[in-house]
PDB file of N, CA and C in Angstrom:
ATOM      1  N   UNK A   1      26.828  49.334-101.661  1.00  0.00           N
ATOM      2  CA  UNK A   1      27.886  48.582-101.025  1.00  0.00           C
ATOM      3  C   UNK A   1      27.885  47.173-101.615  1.00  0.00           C
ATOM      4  N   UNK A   2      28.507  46.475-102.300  1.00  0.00           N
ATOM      5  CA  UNK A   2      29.237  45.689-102.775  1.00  0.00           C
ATOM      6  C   UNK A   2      29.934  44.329-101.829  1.00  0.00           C
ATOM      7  N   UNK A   3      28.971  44.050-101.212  1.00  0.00           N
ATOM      8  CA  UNK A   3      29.007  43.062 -99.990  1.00  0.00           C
ATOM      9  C   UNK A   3      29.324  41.601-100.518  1.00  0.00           C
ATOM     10  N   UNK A   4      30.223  40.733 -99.542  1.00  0.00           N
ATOM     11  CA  UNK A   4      30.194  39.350 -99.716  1.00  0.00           C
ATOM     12  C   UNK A   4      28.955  38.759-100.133  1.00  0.00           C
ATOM     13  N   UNK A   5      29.185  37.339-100.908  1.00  0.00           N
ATOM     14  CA  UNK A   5      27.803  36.891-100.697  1.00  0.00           C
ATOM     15  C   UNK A   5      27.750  35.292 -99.823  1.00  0.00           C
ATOM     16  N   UNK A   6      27.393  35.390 -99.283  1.00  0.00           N
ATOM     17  CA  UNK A   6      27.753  34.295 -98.163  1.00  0.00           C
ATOM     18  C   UNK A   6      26.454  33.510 -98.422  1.00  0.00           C
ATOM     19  N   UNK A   7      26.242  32.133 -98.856  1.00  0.00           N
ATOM     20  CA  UNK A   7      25.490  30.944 -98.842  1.00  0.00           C
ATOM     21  C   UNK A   7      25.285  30.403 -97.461  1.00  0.00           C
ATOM     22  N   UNK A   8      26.974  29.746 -97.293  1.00  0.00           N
ATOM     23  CA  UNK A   8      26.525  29.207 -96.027  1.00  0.00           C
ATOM     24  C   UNK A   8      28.003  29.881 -95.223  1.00  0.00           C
ATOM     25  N   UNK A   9      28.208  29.821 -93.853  1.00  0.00           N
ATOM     26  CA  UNK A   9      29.537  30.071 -93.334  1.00  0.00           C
ATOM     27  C   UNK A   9      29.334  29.504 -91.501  1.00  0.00           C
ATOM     28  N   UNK A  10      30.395  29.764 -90.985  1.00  0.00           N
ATOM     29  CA  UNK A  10      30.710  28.789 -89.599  1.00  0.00           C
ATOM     30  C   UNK A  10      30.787  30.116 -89.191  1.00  0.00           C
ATOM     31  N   UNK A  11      30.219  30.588 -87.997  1.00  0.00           N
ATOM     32  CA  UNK A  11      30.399  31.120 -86.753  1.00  0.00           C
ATOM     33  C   UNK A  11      31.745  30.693 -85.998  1.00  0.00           C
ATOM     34  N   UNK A  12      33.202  31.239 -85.886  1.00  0.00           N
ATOM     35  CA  UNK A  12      34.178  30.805 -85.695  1.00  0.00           C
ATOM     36  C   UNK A  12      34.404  31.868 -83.815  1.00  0.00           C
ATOM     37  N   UNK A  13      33.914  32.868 -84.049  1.00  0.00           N
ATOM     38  CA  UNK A  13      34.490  34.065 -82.906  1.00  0.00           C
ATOM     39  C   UNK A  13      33.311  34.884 -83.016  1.00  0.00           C
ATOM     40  N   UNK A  14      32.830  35.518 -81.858  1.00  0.00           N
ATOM     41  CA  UNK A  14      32.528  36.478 -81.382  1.00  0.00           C
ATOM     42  C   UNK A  14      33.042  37.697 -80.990  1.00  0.00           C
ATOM     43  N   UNK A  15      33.021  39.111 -81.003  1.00  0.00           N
ATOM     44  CA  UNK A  15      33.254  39.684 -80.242  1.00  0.00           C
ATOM     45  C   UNK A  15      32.396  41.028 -79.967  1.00  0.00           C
ATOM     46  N   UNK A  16      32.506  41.775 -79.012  1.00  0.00           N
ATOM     47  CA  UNK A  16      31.899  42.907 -78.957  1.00  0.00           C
ATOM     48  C   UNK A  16      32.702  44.198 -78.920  1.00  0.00           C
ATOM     49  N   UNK A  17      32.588  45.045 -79.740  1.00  0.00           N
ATOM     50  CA  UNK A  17      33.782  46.193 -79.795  1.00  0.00           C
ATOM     51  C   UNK A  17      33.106  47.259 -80.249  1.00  0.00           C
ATOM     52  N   UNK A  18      33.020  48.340 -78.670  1.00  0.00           N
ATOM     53  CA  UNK A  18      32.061  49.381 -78.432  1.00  0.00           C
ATOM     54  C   UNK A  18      30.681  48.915 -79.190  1.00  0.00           C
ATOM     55  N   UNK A  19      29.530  50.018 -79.735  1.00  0.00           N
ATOM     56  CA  UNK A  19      28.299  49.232 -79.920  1.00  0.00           C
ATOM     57  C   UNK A  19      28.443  48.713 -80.901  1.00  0.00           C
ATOM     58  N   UNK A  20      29.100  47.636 -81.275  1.00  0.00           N
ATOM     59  CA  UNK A  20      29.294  46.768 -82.521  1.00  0.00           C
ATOM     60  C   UNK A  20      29.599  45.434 -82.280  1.00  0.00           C
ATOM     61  N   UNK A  21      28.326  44.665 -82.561  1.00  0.00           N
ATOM     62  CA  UNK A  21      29.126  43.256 -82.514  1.00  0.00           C
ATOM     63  C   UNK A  21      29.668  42.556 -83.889  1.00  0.00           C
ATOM     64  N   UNK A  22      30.572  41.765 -83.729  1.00  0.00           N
ATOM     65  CA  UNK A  22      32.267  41.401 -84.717  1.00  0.00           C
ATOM     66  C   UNK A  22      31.957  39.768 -84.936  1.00  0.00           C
ATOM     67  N   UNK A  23      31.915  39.130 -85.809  1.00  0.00           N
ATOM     68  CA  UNK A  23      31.916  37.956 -86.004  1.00  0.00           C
ATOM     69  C   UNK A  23      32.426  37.770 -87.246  1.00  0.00           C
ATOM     70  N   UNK A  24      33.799  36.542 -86.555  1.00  0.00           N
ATOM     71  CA  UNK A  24      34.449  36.091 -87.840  1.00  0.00           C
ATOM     72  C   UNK A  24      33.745  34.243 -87.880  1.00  0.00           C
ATOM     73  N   UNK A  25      33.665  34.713 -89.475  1.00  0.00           N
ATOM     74  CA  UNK A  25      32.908  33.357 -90.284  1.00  0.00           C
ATOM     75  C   UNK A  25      33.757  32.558 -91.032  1.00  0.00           C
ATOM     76  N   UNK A  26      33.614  31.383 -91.046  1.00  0.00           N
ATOM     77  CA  UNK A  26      35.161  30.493 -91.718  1.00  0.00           C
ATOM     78  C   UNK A  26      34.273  29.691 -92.186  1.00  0.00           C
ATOM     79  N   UNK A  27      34.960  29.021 -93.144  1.00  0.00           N
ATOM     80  CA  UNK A  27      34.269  27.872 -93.987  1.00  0.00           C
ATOM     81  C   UNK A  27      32.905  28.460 -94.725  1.00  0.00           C
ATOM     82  N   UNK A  28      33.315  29.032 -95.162  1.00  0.00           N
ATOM     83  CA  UNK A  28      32.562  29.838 -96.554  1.00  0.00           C
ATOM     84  C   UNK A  28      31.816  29.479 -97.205  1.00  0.00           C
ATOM     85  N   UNK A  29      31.193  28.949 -98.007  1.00  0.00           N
ATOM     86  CA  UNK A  29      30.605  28.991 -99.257  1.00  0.00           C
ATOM     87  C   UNK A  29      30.047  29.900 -99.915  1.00  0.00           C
ATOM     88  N   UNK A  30      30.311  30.810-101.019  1.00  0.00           N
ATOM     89  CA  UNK A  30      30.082  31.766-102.028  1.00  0.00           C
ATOM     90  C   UNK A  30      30.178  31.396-103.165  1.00  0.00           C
ATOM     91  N   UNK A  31      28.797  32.072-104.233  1.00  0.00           N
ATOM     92  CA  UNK A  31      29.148  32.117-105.689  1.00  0.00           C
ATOM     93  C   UNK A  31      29.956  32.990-105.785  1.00  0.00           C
ATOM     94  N   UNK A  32      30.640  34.116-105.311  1.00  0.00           N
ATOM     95  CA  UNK A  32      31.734  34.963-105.798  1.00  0.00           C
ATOM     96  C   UNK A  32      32.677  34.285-106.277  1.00  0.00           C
ATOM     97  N   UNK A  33      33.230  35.150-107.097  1.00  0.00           N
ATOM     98  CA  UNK A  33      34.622  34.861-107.718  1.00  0.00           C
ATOM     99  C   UNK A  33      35.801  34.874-106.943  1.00  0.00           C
ATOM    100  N   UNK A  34      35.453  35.466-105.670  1.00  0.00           N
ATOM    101  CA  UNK A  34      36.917  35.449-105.014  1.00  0.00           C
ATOM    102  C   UNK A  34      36.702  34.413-103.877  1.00  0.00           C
ATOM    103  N   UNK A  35      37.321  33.609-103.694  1.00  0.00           N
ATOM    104  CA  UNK A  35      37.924  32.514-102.312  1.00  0.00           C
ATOM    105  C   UNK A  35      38.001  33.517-101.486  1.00  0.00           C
ATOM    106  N   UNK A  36      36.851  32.996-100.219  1.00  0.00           N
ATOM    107  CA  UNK A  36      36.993  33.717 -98.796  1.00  0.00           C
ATOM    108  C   UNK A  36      37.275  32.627 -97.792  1.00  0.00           C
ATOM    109  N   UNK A  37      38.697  32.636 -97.658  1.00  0.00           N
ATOM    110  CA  UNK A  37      38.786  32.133 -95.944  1.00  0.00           C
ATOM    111  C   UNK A  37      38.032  32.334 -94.986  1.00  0.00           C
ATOM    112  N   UNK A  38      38.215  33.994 -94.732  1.00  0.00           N
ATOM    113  CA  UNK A  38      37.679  34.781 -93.721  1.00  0.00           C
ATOM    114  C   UNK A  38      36.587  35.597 -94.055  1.00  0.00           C
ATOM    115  N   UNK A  39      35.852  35.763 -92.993  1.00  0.00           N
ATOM    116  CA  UNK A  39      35.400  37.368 -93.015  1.00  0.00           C
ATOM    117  C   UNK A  39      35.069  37.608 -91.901  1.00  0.00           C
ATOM    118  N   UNK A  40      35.132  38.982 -91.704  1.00  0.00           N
ATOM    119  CA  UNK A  40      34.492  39.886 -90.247  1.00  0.00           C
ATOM    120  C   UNK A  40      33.356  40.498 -90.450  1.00  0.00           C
ATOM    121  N   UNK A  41      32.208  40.252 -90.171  1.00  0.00           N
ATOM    122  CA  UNK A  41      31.178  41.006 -90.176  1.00  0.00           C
ATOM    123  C   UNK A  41      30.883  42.016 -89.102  1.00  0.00           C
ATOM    124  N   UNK A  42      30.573  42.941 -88.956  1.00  0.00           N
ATOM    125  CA  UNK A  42      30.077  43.887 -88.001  1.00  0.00           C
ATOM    126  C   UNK A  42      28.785  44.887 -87.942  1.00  0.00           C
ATOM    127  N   UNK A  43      28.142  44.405 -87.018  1.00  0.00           N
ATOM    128  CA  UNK A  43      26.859  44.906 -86.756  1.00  0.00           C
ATOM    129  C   UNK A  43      26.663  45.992 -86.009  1.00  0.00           C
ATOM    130  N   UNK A  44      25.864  46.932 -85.968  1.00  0.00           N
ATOM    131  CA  UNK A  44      25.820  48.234 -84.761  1.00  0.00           C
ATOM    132  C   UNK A  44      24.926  47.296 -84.109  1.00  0.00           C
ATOM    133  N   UNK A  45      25.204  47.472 -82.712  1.00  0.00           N
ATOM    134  CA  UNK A  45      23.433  47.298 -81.708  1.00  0.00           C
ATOM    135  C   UNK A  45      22.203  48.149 -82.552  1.00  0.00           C
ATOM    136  N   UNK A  46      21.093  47.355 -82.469  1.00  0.00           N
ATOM    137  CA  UNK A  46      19.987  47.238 -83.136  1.00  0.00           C
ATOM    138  C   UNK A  46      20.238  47.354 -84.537  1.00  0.00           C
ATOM    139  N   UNK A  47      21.281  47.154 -85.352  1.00  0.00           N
ATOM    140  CA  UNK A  47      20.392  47.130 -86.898  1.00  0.00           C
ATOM    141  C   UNK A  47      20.547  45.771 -87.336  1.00  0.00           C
ATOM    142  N   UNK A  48      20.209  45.226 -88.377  1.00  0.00           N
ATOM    143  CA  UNK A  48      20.066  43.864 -89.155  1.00  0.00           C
ATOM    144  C   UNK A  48      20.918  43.575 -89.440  1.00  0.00           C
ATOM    145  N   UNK A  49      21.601  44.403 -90.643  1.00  0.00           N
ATOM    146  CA  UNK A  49      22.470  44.202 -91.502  1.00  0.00           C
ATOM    147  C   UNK A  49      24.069  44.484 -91.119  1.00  0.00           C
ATOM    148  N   UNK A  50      25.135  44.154 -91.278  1.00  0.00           N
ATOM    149  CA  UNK A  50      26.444  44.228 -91.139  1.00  0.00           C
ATOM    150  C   UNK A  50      26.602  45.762 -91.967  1.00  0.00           C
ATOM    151  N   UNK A  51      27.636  46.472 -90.987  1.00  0.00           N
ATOM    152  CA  UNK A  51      27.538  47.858 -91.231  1.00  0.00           C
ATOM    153  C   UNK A  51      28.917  48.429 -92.194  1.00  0.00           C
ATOM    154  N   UNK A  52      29.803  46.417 -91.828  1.00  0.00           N
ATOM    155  CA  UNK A  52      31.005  46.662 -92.256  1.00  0.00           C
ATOM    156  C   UNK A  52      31.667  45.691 -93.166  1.00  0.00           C
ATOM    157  N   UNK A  53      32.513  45.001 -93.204  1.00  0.00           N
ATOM    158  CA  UNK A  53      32.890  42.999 -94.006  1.00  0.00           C
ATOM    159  C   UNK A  53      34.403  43.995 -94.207  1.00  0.00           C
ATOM    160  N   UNK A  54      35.032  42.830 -93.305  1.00  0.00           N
ATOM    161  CA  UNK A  54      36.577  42.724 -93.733  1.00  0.00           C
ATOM    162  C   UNK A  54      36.480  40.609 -93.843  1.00  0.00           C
ATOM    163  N   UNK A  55      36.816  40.784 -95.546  1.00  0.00           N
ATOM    164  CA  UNK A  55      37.034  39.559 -96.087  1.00  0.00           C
ATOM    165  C   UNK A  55      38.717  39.295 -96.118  1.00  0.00           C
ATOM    166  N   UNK A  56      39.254  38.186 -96.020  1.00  0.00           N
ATOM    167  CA  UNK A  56      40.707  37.324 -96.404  1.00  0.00           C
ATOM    168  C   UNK A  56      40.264  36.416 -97.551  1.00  0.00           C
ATOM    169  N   UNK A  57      40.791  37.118 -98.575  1.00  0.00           N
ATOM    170  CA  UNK A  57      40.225  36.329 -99.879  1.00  0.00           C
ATOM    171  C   UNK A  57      41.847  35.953-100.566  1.00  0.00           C
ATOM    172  N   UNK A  58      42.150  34.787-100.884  1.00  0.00           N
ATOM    173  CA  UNK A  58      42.557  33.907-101.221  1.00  0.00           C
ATOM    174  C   UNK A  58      43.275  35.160-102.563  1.00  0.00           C
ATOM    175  N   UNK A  59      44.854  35.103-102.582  1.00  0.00           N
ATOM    176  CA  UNK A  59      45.052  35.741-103.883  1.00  0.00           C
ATOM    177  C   UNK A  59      45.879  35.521-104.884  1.00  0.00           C
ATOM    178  N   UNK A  60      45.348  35.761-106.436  1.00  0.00           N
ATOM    179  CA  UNK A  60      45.398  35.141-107.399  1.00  0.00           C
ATOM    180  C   UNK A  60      46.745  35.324-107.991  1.00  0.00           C
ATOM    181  N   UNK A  61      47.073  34.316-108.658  1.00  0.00           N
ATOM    182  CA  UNK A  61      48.574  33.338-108.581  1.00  0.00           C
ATOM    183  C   UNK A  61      49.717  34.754-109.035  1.00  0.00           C
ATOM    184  N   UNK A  62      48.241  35.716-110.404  1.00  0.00           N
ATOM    185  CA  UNK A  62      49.885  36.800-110.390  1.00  0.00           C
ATOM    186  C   UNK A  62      49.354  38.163-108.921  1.00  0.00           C
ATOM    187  N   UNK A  63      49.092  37.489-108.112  1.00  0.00           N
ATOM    188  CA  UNK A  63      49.665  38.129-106.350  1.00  0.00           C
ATOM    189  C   UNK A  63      50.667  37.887-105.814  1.00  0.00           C
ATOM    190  N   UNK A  64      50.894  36.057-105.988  1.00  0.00           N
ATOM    191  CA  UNK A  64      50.933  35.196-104.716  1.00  0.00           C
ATOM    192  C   UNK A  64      52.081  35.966-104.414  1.00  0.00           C
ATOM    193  N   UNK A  65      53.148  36.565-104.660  1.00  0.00           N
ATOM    194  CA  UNK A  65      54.327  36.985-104.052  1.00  0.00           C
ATOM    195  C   UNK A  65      54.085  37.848-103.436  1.00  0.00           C
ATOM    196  N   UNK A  66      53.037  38.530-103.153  1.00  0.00           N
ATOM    197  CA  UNK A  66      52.592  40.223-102.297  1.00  0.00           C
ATOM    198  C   UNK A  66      52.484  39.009-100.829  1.00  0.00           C
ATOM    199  N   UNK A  67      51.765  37.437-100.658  1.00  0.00           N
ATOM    200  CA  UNK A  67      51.572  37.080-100.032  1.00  0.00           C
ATOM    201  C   UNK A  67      49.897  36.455-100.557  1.00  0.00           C
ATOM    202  N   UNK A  68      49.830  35.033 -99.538  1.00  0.00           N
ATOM    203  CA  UNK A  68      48.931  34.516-100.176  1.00  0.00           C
ATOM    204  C   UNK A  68      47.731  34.796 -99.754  1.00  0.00           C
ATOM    205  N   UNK A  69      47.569  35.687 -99.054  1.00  0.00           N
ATOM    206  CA  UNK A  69      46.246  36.211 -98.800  1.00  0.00           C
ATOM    207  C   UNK A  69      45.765  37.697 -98.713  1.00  0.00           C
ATOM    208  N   UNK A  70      44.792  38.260 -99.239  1.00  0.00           N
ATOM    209  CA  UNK A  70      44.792  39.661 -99.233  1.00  0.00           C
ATOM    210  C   UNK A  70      43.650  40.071 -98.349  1.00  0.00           C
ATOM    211  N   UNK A  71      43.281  41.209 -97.383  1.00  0.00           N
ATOM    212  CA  UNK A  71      42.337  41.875 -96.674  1.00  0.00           C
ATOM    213  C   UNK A  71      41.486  42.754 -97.514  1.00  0.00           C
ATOM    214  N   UNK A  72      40.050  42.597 -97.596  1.00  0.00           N
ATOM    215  CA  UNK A  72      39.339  44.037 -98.569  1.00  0.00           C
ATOM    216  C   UNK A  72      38.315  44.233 -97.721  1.00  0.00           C
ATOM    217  N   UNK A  73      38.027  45.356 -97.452  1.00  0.00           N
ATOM    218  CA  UNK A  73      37.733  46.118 -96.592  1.00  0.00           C
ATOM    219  C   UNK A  73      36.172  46.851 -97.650  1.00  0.00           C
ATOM    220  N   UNK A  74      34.974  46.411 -96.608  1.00  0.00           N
ATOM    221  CA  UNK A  74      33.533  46.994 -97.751  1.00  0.00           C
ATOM    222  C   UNK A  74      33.175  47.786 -96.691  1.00  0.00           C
ATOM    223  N   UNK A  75      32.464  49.010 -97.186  1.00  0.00           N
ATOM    224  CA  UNK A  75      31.239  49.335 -95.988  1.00  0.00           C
ATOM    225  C   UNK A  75      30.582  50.625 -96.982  1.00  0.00           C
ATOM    226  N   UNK A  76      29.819  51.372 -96.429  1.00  0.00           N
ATOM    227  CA  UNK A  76      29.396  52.378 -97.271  1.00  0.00           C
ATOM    228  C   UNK A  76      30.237  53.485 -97.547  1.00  0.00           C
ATOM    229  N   UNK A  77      31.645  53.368 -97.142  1.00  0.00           N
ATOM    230  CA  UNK A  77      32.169  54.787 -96.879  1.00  0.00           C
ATOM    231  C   UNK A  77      33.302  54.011 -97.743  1.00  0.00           C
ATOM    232  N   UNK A  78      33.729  52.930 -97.235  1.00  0.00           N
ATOM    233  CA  UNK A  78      34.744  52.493 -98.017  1.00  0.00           C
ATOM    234  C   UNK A  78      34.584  50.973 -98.674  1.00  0.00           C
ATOM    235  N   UNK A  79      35.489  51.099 -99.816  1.00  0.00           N
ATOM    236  CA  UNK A  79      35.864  49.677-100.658  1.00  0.00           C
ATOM    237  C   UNK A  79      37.455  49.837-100.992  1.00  0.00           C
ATOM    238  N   UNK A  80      38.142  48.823-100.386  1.00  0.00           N
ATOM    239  CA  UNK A  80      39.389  48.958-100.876  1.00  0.00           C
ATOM    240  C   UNK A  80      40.031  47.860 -99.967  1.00  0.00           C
ATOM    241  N   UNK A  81      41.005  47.558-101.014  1.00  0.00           N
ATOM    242  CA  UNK A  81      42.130  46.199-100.757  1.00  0.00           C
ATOM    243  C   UNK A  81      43.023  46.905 -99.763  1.00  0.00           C
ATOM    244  N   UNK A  82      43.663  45.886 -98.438  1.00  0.00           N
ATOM    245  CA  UNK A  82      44.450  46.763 -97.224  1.00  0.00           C
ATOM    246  C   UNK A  82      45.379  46.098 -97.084  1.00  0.00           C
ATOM    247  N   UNK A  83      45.637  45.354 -98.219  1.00  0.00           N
ATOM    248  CA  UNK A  83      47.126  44.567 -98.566  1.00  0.00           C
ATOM    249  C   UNK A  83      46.981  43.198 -98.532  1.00  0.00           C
ATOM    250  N   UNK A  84      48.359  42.596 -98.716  1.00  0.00           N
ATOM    251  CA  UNK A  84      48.403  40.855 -98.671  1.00  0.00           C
ATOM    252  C   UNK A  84      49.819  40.763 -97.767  1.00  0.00           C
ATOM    253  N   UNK A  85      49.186  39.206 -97.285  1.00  0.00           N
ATOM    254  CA  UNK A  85      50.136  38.340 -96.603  1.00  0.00           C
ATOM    255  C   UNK A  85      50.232  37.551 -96.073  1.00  0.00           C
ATOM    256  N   UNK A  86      50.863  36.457 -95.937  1.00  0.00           N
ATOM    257  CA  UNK A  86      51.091  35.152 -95.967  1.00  0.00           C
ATOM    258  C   UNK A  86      49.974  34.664 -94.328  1.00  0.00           C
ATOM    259  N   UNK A  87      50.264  35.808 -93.290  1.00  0.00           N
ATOM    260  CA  UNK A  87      49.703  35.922 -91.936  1.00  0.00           C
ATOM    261  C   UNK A  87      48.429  35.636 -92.223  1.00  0.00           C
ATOM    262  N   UNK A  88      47.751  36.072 -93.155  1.00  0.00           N
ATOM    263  CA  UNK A  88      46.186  36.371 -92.893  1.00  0.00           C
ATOM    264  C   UNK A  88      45.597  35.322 -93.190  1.00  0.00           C
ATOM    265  N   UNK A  89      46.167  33.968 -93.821  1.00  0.00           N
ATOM    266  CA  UNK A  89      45.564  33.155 -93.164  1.00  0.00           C
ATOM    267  C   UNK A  89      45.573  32.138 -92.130  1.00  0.00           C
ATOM    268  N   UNK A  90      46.279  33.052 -91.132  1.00  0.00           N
ATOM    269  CA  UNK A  90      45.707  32.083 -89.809  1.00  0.00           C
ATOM    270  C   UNK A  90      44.438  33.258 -89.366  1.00  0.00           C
ATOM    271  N   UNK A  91      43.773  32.250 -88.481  1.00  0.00           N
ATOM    272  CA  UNK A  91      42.418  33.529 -87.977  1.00  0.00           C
ATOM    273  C   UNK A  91      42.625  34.781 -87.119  1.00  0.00           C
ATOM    274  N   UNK A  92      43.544  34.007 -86.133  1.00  0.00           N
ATOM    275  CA  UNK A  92      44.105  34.583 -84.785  1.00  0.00           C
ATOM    276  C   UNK A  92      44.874  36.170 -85.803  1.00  0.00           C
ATOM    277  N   UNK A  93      45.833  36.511 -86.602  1.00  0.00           N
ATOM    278  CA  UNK A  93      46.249  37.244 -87.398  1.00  0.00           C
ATOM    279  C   UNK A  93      45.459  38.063 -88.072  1.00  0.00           C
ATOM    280  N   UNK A  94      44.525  37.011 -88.854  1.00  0.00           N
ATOM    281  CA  UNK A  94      42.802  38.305 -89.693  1.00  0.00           C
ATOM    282  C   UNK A  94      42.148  38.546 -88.555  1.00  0.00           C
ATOM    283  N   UNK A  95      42.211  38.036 -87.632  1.00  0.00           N
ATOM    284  CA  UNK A  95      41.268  38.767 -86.591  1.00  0.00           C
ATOM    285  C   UNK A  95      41.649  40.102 -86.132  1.00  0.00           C
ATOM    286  N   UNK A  96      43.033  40.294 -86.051  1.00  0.00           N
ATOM    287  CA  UNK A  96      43.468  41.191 -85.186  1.00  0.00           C
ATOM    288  C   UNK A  96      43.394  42.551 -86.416  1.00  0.00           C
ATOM    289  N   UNK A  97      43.983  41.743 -87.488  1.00  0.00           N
ATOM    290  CA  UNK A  97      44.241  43.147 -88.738  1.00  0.00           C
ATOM    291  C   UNK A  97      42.567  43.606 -88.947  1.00  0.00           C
ATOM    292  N   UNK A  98      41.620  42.730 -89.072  1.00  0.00           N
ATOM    293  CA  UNK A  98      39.988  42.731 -89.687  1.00  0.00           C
ATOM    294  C   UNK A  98      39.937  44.084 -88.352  1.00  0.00           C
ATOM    295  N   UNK A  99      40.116  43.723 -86.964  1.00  0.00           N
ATOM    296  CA  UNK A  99      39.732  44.659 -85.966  1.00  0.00           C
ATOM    297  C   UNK A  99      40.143  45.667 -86.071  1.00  0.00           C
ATOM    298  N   UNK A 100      41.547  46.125 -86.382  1.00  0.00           N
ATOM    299  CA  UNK A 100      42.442  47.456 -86.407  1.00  0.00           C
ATOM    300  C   UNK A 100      41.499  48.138 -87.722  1.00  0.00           C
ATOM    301  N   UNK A 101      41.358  47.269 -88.674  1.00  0.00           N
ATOM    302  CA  UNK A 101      41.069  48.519 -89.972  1.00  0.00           C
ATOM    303  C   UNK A 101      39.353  48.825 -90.051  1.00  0.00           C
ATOM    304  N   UNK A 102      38.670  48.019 -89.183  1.00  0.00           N
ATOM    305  CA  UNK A 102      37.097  48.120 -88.763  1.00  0.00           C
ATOM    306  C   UNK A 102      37.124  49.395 -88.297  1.00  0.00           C
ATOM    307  N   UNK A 103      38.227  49.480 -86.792  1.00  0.00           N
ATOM    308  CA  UNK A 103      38.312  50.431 -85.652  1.00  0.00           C
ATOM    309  C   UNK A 103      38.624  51.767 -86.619  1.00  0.00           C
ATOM    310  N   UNK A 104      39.822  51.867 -87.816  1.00  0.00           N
ATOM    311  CA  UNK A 104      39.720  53.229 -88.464  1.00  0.00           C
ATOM    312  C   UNK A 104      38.487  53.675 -88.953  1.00  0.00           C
ATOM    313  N   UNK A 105      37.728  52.601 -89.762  1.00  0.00           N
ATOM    314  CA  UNK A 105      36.549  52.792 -90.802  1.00  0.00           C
ATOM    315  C   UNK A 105      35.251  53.820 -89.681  1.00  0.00           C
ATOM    316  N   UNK A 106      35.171  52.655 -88.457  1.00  0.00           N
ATOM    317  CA  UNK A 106      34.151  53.209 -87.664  1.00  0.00           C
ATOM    318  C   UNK A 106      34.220  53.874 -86.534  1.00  0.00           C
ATOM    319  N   UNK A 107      35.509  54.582 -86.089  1.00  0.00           N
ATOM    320  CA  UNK A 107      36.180  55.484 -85.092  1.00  0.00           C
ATOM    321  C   UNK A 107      35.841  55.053 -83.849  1.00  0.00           C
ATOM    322  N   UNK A 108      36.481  53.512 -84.120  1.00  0.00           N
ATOM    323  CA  UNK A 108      36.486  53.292 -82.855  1.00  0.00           C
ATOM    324  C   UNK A 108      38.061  53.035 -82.066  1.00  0.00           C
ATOM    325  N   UNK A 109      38.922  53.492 -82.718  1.00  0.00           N
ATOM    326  CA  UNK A 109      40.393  54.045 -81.615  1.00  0.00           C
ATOM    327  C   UNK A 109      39.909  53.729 -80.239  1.00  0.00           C
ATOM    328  N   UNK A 110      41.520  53.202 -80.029  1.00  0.00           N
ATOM    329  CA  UNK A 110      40.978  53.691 -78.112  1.00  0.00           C
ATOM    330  C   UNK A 110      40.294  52.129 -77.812  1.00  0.00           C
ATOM    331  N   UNK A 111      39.381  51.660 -78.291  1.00  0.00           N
ATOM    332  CA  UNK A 111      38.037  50.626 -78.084  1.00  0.00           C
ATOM    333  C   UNK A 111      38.868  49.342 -78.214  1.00  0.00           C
ATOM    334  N   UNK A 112      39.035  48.621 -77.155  1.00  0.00           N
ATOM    335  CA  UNK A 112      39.567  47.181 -77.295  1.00  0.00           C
ATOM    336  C   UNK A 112      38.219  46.604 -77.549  1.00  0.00           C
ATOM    337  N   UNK A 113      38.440  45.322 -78.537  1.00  0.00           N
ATOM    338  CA  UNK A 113      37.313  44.260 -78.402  1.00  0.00           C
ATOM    339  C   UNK A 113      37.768  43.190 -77.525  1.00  0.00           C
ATOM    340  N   UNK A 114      36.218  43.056 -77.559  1.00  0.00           N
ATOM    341  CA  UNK A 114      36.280  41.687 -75.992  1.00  0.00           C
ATOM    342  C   UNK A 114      35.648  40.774 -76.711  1.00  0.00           C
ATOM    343  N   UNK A 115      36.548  39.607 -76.894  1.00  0.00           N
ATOM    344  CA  UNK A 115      35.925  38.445 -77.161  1.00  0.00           C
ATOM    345  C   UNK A 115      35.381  37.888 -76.459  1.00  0.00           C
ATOM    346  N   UNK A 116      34.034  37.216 -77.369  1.00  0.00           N
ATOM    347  CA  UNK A 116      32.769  37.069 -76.127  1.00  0.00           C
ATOM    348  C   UNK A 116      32.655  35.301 -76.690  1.00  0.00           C
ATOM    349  N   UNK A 117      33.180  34.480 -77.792  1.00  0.00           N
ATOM    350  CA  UNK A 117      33.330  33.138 -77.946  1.00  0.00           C
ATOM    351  C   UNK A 117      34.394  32.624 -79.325  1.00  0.00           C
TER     352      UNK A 117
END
C-alpha cells in the first residue's frame, strides 16, 4: 500500500464511524510530490496503523479544468483517483466525499459517522 507520507499535519476533525476511527489532517507537510490539503485517515479499533487514506491533493495545471482538487483513495484493496473538483477544497465537502468512498471501500453502508471533535 502506497500510503501518504505525512511529516507533520493538524488534527482538524474527529470522527467515529462503526469500529473505525476517521481523522481529517490539514496543514500537511510531505516530501511527496503531490500537494495534500486533506487527508482522512482511518483506523479499525485496536490496530496502529490507518487501514485506509482518502487524500485531496492539489491538481496539476493540465487537470485544473476537471476541478482544482482531486480525491485518491489508498488502502490494501484499493488505489485509485475518485475524481476532481473545485468542492474538495473546502473540508466540510472532503469530509463528507472522504466518508462516502471509505464507507464503499470498508462496507460500512447504512453507518453514519459521528463526529466526535
Amino acid at each position: 500500500m502506497q500510503t501518504p507520507t505525512i511529516e507533520t499535519a493538524i488534527p482538524k476533525r474527529r470522527y467515529q464511524f462503526g469500529p473505525y476511527q476517521a481523522v481529517l489532517l490539514g496543514e500537511i507537510e510531505s516530501p511527496d510530490a503531490v500537494r495534500y490539503r486533506y487527508i482522512m485517515a482511518l483506523v479499525r479499533t485496536g490496530d496502529a496503523r490507518p487501514s485506509v487514506f482518502v487524500s485531496c491533493e492539489k491538481n496539476p495545471r493540465a487537470r485544473a479544468q476537471d476541478g482544482s482538487h482531486r480525491l485518491r483513495m489508498v488502502s490494501e484493496q484499493v488505489n485509485e483517483d475518485l475524481g476532481s473538483s473545485d468542492d474538495y477544497a473546502d473540508a466540510d465537502a472532503f469530509a463528507v466525499a472522504a466518508l462516502n468512498a471509505a464507507a464503499r471501500v470498508l462496507g460500512l453502508a447504512g453507518i453514519t459517522p459521528v463526529q466526535l471533535s
